[in-house]
C-alpha atoms as a PDB file:
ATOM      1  CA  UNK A   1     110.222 113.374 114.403  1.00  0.00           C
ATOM      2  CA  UNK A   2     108.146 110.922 116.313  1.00  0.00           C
ATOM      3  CA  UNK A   3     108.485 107.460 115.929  1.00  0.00           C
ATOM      4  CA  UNK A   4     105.220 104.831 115.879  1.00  0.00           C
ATOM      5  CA  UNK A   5     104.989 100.880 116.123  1.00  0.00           C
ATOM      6  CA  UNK A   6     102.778  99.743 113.393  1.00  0.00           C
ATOM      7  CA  UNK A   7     102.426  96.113 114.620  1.00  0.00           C
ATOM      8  CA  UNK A   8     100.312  93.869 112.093  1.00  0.00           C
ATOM      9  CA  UNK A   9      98.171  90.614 114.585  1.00  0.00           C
ATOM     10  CA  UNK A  10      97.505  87.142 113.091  1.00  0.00           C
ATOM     11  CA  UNK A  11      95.096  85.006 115.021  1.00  0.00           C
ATOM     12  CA  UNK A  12      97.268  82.269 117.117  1.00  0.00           C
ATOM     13  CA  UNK A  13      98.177  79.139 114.978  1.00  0.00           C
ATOM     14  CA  UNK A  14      98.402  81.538 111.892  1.00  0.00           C
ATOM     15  CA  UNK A  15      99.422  79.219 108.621  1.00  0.00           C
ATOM     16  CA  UNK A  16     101.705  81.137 106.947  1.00  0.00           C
ATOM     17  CA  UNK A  17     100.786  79.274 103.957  1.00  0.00           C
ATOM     18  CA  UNK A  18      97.649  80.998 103.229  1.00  0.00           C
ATOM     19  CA  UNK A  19      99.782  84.044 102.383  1.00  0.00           C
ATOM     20  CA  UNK A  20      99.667  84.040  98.643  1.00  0.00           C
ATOM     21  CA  UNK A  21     101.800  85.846  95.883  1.00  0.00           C
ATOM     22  CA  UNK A  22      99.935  89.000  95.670  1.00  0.00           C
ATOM     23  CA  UNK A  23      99.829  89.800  99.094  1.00  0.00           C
ATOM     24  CA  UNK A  24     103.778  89.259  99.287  1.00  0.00           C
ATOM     25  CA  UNK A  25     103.709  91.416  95.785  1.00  0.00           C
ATOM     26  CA  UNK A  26     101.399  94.012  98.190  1.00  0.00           C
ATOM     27  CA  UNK A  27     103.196  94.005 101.056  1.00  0.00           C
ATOM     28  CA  UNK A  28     106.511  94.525  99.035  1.00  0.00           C
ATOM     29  CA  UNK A  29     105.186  97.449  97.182  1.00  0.00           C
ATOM     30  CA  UNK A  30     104.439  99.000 100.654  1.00  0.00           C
ATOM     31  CA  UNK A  31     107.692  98.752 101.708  1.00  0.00           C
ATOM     32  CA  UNK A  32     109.067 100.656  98.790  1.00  0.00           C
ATOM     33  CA  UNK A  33     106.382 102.973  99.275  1.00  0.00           C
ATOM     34  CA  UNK A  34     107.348 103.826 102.924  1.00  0.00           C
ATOM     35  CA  UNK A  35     111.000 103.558 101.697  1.00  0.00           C
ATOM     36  CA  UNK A  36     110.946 106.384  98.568  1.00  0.00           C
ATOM     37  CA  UNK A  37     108.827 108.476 101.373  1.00  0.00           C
ATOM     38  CA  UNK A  38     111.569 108.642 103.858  1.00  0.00           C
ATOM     39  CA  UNK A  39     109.429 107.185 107.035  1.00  0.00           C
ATOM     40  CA  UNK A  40     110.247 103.442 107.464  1.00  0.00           C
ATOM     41  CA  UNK A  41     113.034 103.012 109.983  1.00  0.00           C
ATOM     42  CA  UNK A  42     112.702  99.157 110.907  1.00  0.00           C
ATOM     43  CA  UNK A  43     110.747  96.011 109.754  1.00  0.00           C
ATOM     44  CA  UNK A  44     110.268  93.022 110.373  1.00  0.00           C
ATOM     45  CA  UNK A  45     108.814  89.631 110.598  1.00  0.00           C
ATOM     46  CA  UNK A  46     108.609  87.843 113.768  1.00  0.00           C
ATOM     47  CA  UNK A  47     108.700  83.979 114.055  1.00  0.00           C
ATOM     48  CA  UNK A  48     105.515  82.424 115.412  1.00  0.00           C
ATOM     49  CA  UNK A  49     104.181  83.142 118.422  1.00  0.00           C
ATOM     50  CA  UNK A  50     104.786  79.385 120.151  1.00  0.00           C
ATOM     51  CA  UNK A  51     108.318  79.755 119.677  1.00  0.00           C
ATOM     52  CA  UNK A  52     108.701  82.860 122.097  1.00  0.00           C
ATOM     53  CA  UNK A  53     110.228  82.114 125.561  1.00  0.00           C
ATOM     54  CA  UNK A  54     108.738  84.646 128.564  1.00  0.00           C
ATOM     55  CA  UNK A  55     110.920  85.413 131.543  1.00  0.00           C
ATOM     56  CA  UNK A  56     109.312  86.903 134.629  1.00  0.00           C
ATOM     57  CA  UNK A  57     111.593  88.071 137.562  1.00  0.00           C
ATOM     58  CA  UNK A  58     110.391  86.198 140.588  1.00  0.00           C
ATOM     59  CA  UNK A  59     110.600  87.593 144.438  1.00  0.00           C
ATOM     60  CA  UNK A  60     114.080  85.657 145.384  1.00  0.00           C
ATOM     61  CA  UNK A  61     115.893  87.370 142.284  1.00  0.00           C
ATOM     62  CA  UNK A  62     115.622  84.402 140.292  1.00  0.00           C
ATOM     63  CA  UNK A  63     114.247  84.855 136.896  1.00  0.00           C
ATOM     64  CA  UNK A  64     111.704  81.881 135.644  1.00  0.00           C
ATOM     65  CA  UNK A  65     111.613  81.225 131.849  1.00  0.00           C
ATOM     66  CA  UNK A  66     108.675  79.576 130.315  1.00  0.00           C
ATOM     67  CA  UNK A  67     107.718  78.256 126.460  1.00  0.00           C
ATOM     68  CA  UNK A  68     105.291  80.585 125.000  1.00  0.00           C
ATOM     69  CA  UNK A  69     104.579  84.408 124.583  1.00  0.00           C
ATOM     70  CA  UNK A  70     104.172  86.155 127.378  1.00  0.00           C
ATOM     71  CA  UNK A  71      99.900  86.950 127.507  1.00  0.00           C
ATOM     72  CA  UNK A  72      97.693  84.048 126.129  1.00  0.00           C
ATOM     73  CA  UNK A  73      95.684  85.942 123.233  1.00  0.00           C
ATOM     74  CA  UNK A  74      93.815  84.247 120.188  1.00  0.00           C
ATOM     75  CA  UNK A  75      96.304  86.862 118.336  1.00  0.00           C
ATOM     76  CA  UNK A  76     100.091  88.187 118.202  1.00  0.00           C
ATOM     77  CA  UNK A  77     101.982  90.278 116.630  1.00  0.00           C
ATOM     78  CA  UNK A  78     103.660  88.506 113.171  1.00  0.00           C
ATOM     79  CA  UNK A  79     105.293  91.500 111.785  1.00  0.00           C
ATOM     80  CA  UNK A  80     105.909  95.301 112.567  1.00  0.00           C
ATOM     81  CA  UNK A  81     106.745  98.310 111.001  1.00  0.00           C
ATOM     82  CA  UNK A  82     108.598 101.198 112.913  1.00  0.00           C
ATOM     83  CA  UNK A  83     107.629 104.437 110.835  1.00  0.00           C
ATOM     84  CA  UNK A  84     108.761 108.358 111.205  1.00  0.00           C
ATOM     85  CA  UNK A  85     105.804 110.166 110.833  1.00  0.00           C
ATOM     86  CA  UNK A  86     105.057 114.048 111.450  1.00  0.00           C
ATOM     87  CA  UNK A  87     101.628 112.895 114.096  1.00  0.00           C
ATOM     88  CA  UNK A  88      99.480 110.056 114.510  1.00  0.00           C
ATOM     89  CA  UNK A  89      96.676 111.070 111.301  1.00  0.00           C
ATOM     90  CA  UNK A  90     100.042 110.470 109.334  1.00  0.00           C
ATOM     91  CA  UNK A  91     100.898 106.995 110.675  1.00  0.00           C
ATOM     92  CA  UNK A  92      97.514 106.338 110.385  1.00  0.00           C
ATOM     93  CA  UNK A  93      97.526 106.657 107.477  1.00  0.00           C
ATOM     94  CA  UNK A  94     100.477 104.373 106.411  1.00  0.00           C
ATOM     95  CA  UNK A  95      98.597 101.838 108.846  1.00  0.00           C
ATOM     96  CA  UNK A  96      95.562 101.564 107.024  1.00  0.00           C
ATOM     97  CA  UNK A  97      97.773 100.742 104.004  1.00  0.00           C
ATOM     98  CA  UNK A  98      99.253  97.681 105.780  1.00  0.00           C
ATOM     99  CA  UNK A  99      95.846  96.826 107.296  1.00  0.00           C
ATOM    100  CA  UNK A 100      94.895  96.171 103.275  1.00  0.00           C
ATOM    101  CA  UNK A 101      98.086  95.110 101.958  1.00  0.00           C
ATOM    102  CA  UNK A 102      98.436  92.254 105.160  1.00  0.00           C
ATOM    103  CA  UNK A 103      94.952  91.198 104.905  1.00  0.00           C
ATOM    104  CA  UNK A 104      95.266  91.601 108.609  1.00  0.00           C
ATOM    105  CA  UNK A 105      94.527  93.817 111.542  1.00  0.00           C
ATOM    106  CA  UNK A 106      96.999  96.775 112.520  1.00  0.00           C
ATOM    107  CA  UNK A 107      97.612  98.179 115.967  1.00  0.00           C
ATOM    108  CA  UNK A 108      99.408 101.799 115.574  1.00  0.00           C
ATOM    109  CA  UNK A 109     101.191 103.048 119.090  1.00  0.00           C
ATOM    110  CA  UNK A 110     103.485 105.718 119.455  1.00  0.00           C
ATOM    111  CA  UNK A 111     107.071 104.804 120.561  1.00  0.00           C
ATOM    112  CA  UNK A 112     106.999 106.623 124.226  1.00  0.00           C
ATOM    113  CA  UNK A 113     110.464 109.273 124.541  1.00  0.00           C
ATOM    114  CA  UNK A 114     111.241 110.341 127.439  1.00  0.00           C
ATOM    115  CA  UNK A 115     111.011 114.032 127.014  1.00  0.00           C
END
């Protein structure tokens, strides 16, 4: 069954603290939803985005690590969901249900196989 990235984006300096019991409550409901349906394979959370470290390969072989996420955005990924849906309408679908229960916007891609 295909696989898609459901990747939810906070605007960059996102205050975690603004995230208040019923959206937790939401979001946690969700889960359980996507769980007792069979289609949620992964989750997660991801630690903000001035924590990440980019590496680039440079032309001598060396490889040049740098503080910071890799494209300067006002927004990055904060959390994901990898679902198993039958097509896209179907992850869709599941998307727009984080979309409301993050209070955020959702970016749905399918997870490329080689075929």
């Amino acid at each position: 069954m295909p696989q898609y990235l459901v990747a939810i984006h906070h605007p960059d300096g996102y205050d975690e603290s603004l995230e208040d019991e019923a959206m937790h409550r939401d979001i946690d409901v969700l889960n359980d939803e996507m769980e007792a349906a069979g289609v949620r394979v992964f989750v997660g959370g991801l630690s903000p985005a001035s924590s990440a470290r980019s590496l680039r390969a440079q032309p001598d072989g060396k490889v040049l690590i740098t503080d910071g996420p890799y494209l300067e955005t006002k927004e990055h990924i904060g959390g994901f969901w990898v679902l198993e849906a039958a097509n896209l309408n179907d992850a869709l679908a599941w998307a727009r249900k984080a979309a409301i229960a993050c209070r955020a916007p959702v970016e749905v891609r399918a997870v490329w196989r080689p075929d």
